[in-house]
PDB file of N, CA and C in Angstrom:
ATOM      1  N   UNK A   1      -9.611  28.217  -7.030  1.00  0.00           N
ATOM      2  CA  UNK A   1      -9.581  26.925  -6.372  1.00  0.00           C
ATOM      3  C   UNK A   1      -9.245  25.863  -7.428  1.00  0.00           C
ATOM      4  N   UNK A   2      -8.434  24.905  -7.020  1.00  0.00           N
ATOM      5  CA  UNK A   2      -7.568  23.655  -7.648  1.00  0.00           C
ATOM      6  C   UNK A   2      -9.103  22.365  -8.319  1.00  0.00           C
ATOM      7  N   UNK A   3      -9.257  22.156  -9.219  1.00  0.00           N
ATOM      8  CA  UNK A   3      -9.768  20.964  -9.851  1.00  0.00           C
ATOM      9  C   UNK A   3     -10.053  19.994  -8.134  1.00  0.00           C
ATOM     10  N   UNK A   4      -8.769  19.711  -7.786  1.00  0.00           N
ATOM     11  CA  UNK A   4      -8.923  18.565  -6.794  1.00  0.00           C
ATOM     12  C   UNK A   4      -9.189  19.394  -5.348  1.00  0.00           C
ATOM     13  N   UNK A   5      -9.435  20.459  -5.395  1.00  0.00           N
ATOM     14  CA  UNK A   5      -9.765  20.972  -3.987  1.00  0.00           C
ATOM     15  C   UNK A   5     -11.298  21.326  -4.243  1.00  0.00           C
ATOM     16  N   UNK A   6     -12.058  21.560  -5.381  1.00  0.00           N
ATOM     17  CA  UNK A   6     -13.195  21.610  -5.869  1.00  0.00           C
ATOM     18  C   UNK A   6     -13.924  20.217  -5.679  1.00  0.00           C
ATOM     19  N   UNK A   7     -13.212  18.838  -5.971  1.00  0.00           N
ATOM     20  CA  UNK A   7     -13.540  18.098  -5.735  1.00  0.00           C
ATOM     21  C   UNK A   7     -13.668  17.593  -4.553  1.00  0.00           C
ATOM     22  N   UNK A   8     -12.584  17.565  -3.506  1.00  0.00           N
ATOM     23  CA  UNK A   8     -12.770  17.576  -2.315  1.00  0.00           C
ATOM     24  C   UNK A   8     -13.757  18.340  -1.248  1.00  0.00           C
ATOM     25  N   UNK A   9     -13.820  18.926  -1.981  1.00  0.00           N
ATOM     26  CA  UNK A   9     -15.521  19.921  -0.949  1.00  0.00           C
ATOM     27  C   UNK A   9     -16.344  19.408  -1.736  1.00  0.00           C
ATOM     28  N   UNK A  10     -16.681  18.923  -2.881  1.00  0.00           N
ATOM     29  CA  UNK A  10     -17.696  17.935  -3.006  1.00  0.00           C
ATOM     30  C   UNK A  10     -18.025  16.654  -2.011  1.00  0.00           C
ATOM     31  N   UNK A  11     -16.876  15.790  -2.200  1.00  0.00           N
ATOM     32  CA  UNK A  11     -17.059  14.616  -1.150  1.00  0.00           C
ATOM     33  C   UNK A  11     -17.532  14.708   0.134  1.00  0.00           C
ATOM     34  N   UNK A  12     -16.812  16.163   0.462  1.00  0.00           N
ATOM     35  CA  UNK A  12     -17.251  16.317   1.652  1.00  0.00           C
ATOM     36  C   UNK A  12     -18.445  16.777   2.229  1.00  0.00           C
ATOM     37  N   UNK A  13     -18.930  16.989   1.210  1.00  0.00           N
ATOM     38  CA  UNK A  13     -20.864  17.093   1.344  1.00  0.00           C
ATOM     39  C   UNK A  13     -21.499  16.037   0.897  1.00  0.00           C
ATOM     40  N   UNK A  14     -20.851  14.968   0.424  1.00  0.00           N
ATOM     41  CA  UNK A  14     -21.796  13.729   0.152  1.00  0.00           C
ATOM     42  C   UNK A  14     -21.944  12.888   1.462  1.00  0.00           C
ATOM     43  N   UNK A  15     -23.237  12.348   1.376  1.00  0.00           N
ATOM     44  CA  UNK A  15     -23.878  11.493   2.586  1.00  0.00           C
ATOM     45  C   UNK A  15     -22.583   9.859   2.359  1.00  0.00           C
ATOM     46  N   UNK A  16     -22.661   9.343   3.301  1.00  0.00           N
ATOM     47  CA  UNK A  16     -21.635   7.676   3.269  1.00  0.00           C
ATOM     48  C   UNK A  16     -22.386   6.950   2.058  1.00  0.00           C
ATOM     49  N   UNK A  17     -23.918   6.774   1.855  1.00  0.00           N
ATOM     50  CA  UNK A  17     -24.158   5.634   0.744  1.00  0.00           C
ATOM     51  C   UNK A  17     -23.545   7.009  -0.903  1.00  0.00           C
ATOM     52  N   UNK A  18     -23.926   8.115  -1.082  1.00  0.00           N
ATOM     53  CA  UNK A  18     -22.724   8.870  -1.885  1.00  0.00           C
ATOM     54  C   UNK A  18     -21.463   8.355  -2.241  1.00  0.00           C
ATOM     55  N   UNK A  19     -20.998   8.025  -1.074  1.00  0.00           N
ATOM     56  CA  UNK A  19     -19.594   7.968  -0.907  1.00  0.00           C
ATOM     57  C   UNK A  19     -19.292   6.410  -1.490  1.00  0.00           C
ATOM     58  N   UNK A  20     -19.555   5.871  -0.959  1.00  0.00           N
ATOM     59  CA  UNK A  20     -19.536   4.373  -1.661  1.00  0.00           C
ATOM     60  C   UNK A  20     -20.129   4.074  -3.039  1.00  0.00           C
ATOM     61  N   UNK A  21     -20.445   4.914  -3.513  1.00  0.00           N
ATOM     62  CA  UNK A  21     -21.036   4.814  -4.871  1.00  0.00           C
ATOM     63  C   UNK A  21     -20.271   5.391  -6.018  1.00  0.00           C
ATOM     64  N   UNK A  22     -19.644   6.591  -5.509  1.00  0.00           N
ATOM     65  CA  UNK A  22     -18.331   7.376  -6.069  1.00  0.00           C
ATOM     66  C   UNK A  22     -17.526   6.251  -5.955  1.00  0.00           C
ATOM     67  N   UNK A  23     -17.053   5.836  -4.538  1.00  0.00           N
ATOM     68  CA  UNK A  23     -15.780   5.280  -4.875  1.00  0.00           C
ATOM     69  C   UNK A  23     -15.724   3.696  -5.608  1.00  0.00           C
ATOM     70  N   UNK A  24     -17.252   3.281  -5.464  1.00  0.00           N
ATOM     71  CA  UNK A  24     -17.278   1.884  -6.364  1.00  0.00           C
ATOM     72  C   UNK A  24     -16.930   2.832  -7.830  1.00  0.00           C
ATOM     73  N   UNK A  25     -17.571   3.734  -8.218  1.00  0.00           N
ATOM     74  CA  UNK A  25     -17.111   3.967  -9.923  1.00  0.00           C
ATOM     75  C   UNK A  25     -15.838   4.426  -9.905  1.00  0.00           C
ATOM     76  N   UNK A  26     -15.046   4.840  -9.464  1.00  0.00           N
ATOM     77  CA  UNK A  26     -13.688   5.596  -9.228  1.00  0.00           C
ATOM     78  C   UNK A  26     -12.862   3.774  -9.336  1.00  0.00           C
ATOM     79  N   UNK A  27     -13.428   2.717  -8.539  1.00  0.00           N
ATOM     80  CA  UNK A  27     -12.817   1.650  -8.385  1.00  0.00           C
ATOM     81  C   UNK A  27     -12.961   0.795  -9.987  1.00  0.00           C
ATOM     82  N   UNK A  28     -13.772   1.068 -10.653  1.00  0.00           N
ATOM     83  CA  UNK A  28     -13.941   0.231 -12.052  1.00  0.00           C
ATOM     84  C   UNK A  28     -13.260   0.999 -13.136  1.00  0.00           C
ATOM     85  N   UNK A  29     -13.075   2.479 -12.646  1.00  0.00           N
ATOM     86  CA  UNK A  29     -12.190   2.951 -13.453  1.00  0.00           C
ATOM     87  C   UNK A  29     -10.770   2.580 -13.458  1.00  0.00           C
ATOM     88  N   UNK A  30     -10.534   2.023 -12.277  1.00  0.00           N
ATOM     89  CA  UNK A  30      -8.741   1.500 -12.575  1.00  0.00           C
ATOM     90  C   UNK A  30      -8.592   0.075 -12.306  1.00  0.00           C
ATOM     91  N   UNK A  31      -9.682  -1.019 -12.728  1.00  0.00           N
ATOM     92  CA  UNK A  31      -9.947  -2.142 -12.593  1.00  0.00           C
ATOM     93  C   UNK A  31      -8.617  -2.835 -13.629  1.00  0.00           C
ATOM     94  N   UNK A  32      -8.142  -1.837 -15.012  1.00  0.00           N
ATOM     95  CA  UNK A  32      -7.116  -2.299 -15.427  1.00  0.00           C
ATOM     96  C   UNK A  32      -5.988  -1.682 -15.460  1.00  0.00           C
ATOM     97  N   UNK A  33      -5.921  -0.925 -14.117  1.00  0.00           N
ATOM     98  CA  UNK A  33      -4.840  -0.391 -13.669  1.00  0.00           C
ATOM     99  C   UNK A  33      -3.537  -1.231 -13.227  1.00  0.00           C
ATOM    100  N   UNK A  34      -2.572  -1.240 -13.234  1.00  0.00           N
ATOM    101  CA  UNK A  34      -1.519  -2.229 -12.304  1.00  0.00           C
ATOM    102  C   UNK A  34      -0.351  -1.215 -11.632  1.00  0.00           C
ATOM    103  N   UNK A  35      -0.462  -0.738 -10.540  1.00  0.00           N
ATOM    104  CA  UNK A  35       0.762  -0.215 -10.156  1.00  0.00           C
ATOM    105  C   UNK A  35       2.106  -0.918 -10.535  1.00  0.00           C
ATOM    106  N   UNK A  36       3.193  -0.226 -11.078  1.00  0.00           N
ATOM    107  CA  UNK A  36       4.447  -0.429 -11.232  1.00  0.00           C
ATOM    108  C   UNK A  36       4.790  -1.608 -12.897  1.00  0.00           C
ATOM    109  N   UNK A  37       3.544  -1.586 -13.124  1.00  0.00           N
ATOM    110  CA  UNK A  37       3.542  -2.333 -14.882  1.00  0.00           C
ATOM    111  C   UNK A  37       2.583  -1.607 -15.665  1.00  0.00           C
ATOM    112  N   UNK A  38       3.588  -1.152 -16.525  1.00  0.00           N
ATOM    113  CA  UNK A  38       3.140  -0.553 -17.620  1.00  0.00           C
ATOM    114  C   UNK A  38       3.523  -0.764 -19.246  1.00  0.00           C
ATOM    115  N   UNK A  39       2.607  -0.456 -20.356  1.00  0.00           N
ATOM    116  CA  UNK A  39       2.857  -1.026 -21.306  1.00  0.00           C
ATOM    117  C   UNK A  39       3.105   0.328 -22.441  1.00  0.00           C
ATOM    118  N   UNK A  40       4.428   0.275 -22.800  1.00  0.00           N
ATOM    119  CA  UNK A  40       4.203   1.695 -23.272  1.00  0.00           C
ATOM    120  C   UNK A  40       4.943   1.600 -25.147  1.00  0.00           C
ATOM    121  N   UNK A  41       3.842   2.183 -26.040  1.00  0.00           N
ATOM    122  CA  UNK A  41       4.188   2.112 -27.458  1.00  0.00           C
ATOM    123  C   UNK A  41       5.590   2.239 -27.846  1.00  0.00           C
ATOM    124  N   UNK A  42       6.228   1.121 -28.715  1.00  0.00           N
ATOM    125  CA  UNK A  42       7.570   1.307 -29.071  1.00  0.00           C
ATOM    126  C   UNK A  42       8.423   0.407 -27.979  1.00  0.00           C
ATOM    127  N   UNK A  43       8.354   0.571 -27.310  1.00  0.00           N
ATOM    128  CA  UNK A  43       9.189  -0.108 -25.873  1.00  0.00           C
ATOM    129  C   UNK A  43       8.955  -1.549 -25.626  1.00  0.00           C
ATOM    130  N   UNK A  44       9.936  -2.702 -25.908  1.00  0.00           N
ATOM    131  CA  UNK A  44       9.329  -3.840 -25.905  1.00  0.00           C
ATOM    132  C   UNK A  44       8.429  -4.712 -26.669  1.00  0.00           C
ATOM    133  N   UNK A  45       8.294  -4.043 -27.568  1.00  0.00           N
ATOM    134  CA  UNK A  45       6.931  -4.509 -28.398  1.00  0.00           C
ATOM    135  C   UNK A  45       5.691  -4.235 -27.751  1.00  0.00           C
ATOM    136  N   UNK A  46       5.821  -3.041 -26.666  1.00  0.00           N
ATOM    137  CA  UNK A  46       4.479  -2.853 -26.063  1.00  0.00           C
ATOM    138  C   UNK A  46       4.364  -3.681 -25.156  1.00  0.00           C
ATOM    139  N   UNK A  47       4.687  -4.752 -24.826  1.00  0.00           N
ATOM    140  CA  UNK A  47       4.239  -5.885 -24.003  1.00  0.00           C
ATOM    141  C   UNK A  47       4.898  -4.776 -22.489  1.00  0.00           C
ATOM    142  N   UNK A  48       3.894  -5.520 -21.250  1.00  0.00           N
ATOM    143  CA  UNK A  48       3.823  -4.797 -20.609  1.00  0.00           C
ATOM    144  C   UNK A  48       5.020  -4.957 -19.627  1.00  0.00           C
ATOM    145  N   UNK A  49       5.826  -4.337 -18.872  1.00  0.00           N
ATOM    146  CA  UNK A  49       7.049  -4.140 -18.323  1.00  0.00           C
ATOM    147  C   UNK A  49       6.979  -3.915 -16.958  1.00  0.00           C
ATOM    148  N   UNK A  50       7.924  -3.744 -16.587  1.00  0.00           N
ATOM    149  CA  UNK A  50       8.209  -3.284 -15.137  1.00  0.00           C
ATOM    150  C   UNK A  50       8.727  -1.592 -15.335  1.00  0.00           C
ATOM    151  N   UNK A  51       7.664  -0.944 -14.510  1.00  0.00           N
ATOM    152  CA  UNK A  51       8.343   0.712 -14.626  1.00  0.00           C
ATOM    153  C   UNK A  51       9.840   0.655 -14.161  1.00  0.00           C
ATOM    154  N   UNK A  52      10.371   1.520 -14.878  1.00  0.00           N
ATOM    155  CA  UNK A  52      11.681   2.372 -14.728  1.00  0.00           C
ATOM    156  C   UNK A  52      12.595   1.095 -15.298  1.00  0.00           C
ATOM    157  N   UNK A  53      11.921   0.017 -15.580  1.00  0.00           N
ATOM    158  CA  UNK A  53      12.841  -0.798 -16.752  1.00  0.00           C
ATOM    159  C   UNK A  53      12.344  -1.271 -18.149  1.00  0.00           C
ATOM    160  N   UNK A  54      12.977  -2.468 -18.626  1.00  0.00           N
ATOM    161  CA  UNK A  54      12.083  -2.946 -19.704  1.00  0.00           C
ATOM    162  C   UNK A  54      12.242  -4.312 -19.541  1.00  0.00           C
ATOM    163  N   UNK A  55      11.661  -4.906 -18.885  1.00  0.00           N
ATOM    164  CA  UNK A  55      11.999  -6.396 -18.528  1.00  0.00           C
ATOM    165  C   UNK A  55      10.309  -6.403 -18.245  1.00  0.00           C
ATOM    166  N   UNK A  56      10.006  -7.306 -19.244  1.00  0.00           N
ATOM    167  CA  UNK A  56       8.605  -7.505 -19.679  1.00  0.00           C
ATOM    168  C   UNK A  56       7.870  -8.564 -18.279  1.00  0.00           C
ATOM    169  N   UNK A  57       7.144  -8.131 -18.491  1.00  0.00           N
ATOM    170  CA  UNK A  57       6.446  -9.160 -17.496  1.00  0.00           C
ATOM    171  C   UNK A  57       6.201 -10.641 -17.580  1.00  0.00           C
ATOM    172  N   UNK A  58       5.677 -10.961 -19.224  1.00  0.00           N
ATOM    173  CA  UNK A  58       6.465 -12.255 -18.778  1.00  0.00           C
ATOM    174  C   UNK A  58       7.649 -13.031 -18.845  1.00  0.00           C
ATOM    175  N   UNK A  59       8.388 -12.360 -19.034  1.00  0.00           N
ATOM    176  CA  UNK A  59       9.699 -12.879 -18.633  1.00  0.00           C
ATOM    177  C   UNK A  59       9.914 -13.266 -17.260  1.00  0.00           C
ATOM    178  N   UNK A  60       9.742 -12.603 -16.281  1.00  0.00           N
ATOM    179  CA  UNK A  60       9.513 -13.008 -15.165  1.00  0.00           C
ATOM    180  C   UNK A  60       8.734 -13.959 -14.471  1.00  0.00           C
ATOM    181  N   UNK A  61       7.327 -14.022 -15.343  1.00  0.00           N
ATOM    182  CA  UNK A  61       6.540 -15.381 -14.927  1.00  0.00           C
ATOM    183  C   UNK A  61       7.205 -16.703 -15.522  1.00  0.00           C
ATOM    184  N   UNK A  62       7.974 -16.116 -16.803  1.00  0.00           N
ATOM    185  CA  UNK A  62       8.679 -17.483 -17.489  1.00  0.00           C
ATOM    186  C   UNK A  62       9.847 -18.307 -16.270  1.00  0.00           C
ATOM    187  N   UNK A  63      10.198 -17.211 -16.070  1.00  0.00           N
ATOM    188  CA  UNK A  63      11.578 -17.440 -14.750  1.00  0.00           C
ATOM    189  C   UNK A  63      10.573 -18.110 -13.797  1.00  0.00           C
ATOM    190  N   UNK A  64       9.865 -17.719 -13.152  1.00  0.00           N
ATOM    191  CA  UNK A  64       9.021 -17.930 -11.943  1.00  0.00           C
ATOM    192  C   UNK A  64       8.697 -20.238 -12.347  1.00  0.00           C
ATOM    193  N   UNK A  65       7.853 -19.974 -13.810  1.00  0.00           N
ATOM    194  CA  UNK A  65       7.316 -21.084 -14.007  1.00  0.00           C
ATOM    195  C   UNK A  65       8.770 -22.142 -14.452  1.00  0.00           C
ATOM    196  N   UNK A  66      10.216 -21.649 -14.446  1.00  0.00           N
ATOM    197  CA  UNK A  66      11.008 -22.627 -14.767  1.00  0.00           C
ATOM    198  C   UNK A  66      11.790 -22.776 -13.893  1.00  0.00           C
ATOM    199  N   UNK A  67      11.148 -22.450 -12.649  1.00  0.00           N
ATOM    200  CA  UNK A  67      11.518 -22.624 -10.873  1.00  0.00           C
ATOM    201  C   UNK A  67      12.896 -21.636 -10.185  1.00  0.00           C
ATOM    202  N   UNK A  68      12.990 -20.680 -10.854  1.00  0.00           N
ATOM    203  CA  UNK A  68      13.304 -19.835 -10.183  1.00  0.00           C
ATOM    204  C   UNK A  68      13.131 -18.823  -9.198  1.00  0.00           C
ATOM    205  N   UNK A  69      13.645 -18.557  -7.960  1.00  0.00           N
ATOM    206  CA  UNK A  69      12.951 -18.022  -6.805  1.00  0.00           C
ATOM    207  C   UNK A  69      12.724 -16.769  -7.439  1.00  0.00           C
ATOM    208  N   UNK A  70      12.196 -16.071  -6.234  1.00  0.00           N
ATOM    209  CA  UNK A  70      12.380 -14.194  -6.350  1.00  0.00           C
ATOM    210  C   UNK A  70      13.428 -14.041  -5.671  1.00  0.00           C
ATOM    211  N   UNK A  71      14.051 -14.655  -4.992  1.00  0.00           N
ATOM    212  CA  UNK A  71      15.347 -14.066  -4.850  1.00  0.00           C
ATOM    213  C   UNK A  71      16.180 -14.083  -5.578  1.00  0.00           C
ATOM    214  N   UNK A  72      15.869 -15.550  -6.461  1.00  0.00           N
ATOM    215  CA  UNK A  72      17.397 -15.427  -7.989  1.00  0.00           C
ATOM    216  C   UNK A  72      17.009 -14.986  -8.906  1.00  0.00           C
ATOM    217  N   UNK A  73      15.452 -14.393  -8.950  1.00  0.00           N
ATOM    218  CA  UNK A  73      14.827 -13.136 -10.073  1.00  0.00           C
ATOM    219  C   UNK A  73      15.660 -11.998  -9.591  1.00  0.00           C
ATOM    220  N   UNK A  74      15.926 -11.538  -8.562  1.00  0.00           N
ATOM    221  CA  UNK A  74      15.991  -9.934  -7.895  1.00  0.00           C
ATOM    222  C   UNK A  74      17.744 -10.218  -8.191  1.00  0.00           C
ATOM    223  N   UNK A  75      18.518 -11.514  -8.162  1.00  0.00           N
ATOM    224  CA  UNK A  75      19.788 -11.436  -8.106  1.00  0.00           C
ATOM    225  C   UNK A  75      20.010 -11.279  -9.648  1.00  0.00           C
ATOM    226  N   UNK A  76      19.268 -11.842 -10.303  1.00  0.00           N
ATOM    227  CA  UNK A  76      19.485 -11.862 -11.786  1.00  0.00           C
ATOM    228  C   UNK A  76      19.268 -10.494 -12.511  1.00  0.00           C
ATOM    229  N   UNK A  77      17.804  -9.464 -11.790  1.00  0.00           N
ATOM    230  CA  UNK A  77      18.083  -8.427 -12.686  1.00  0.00           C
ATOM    231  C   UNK A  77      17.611  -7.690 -11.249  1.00  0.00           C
ATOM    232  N   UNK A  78      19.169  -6.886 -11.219  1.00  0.00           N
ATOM    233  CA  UNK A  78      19.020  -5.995  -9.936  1.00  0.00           C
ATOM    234  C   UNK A  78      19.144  -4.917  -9.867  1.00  0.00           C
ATOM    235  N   UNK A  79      18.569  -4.275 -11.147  1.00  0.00           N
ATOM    236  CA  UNK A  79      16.927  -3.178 -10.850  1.00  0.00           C
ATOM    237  C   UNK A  79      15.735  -3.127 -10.357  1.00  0.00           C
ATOM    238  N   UNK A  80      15.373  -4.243  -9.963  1.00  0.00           N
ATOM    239  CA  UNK A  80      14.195  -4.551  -9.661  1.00  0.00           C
ATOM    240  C   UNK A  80      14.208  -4.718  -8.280  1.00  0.00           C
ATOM    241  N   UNK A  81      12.935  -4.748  -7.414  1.00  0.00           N
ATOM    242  CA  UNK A  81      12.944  -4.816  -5.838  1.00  0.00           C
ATOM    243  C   UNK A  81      11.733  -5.481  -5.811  1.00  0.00           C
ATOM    244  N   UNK A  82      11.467  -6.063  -4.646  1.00  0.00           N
ATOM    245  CA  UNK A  82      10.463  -6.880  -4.458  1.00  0.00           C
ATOM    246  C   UNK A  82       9.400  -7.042  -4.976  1.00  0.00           C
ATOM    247  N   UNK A  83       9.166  -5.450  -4.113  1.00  0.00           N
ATOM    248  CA  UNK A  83       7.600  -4.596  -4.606  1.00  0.00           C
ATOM    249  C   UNK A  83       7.092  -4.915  -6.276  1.00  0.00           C
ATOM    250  N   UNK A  84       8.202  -4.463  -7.055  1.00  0.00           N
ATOM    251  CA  UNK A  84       7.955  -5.049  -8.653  1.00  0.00           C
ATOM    252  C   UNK A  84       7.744  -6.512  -8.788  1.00  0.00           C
ATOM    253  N   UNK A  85       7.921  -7.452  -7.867  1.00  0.00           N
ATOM    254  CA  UNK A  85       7.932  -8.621  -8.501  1.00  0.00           C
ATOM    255  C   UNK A  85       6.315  -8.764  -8.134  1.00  0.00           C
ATOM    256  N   UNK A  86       6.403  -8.273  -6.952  1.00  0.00           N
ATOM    257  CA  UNK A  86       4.560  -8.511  -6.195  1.00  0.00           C
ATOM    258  C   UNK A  86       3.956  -7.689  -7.402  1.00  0.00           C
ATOM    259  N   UNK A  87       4.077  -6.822  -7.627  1.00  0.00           N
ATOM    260  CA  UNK A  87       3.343  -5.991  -8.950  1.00  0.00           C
ATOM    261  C   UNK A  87       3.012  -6.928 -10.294  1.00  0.00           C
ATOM    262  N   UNK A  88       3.893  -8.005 -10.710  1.00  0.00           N
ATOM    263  CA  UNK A  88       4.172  -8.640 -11.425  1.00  0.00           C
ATOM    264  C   UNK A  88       3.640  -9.835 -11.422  1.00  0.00           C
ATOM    265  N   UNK A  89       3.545 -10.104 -10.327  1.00  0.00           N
ATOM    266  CA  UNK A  89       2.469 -11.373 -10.198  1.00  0.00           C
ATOM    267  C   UNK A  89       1.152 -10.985 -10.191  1.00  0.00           C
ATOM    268  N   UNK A  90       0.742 -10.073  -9.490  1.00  0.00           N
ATOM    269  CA  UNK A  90      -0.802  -9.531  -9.738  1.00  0.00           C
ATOM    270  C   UNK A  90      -1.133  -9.490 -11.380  1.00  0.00           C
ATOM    271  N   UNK A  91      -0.473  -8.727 -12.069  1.00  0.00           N
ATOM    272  CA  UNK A  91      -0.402  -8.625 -13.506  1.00  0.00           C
ATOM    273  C   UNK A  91      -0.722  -9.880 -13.914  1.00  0.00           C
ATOM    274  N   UNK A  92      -0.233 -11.084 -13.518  1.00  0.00           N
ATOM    275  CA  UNK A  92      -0.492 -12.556 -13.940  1.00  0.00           C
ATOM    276  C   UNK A  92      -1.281 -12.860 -13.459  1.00  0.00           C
ATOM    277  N   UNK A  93      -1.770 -12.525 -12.129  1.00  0.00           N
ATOM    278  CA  UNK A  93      -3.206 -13.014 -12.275  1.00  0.00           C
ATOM    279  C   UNK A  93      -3.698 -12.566 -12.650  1.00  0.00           C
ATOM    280  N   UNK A  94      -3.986 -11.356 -13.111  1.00  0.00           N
ATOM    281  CA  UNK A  94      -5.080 -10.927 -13.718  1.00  0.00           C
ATOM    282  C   UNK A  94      -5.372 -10.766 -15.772  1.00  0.00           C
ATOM    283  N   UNK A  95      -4.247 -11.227 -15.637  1.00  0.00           N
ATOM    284  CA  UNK A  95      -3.990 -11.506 -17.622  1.00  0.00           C
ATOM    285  C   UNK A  95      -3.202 -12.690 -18.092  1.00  0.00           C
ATOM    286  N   UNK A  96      -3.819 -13.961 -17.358  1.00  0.00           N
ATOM    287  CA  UNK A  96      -2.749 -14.906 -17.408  1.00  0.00           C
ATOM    288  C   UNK A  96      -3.066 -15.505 -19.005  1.00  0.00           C
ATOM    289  N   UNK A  97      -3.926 -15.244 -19.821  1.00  0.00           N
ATOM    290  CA  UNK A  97      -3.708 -15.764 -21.066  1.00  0.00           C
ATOM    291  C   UNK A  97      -3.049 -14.983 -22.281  1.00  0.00           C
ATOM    292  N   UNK A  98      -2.631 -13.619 -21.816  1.00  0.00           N
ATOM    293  CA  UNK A  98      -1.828 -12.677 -22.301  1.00  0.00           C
ATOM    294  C   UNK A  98      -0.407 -12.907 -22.401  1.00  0.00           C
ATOM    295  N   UNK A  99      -0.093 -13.301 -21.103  1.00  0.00           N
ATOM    296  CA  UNK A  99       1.069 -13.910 -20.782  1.00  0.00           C
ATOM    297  C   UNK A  99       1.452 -15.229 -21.236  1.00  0.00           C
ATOM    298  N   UNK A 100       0.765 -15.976 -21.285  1.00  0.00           N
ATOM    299  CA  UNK A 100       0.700 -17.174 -21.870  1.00  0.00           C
ATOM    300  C   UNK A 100       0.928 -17.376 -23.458  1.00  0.00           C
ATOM    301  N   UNK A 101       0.567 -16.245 -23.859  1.00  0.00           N
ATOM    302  CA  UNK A 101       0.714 -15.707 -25.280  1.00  0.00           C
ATOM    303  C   UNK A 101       1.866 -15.210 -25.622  1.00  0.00           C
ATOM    304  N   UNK A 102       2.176 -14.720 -24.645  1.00  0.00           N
ATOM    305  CA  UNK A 102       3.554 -14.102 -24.701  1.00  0.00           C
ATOM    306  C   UNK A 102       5.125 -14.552 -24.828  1.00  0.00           C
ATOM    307  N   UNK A 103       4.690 -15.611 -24.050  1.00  0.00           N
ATOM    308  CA  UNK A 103       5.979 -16.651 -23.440  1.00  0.00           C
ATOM    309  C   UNK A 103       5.368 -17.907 -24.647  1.00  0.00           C
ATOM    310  N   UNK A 104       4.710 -18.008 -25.374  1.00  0.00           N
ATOM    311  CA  UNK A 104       4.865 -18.905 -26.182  1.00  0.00           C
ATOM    312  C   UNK A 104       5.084 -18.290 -27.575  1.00  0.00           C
ATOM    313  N   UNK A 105       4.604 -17.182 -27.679  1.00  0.00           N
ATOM    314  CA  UNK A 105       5.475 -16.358 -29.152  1.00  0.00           C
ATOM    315  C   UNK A 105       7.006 -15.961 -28.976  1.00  0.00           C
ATOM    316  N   UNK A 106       7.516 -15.724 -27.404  1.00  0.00           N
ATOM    317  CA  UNK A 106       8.590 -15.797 -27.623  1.00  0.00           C
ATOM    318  C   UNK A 106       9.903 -16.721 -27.320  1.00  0.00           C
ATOM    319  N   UNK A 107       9.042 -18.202 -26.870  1.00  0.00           N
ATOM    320  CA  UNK A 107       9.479 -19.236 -27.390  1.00  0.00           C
ATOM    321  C   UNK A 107      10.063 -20.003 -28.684  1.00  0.00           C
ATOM    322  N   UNK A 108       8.743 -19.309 -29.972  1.00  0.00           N
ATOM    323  CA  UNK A 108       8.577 -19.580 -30.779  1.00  0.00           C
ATOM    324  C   UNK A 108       9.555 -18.859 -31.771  1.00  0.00           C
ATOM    325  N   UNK A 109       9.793 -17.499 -30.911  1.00  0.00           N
ATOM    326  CA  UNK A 109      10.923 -16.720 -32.143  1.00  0.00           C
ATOM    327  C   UNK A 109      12.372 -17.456 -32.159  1.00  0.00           C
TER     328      UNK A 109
END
C-alpha cells in the first residue's frame, strides 16, 4: 500500500474535530506556500518569479504601481495568463516589504 493510500485510511477513521485539527496543521504548513511563484537558487537572483518563466514578481507590481493594466501586463509579456498575475498579487500581499525591497534595489542598480 502507497504512503498516500496509508494515509487516506487514516483520515478516514478520524472523528470531524480530528479532521479539522489535521487540516488546520496541514494549513500552517503551506502558510508560505504561493501557487504559481516560486523562488528558485541561481535564477533571477532568487527573487521570486512566475513558474515556467523568469519575470520576477516585482516587476510586475512595479508595472501594476506605474499604472499599468493586467491587460497591458499580459500584452507586454505573453507568457503569462491571468491566473499568474492573480498568483502575483497574492504574493504582494502577503510580502509587500520584500517587494518593496526589491523594486527599490532595482531602481537603485
Amino acid at each position: 500500500m502507497s504512503a498516500l493510500a496509508e494515509v487516506e485510511t487514516l483520515i478516514d477513521s478520524l472523528r470531524a474535530p480530528e479532521r479539522v485539527t489535521l487540516l488546520q496543521r496541514l494549513a500552517r504548513g503551506l502558510g508560505d506556500a504561493f501557487p504559481g511563484v516560486e523562488s528558485t537558487d541561481g535564477v533571477c537572483g532568487s527573487e521570486p518569479c512566475i513558474v515556467r518563466t523568469r519575470i520576477p514578481v516585482w516587476v510586475l507590481e512595479q508595472g501594476r504601481r506605474l499604472g499599468l493594466s493586467e491587460a497591458e501586463l499580459l500584452r507586454c509579456y505573453p507568457t503569462l495568463r491571468a491566473v499568474d498575475l492573480v498568483n502575483a498579487w497574492a504574493y504582494v500581499r502577503e510580502h509587500p516589504s520584500e517587494i518593496d525591497a526589491q523594486i527599490l534595489a532595482n531602481e537603485e542598480a
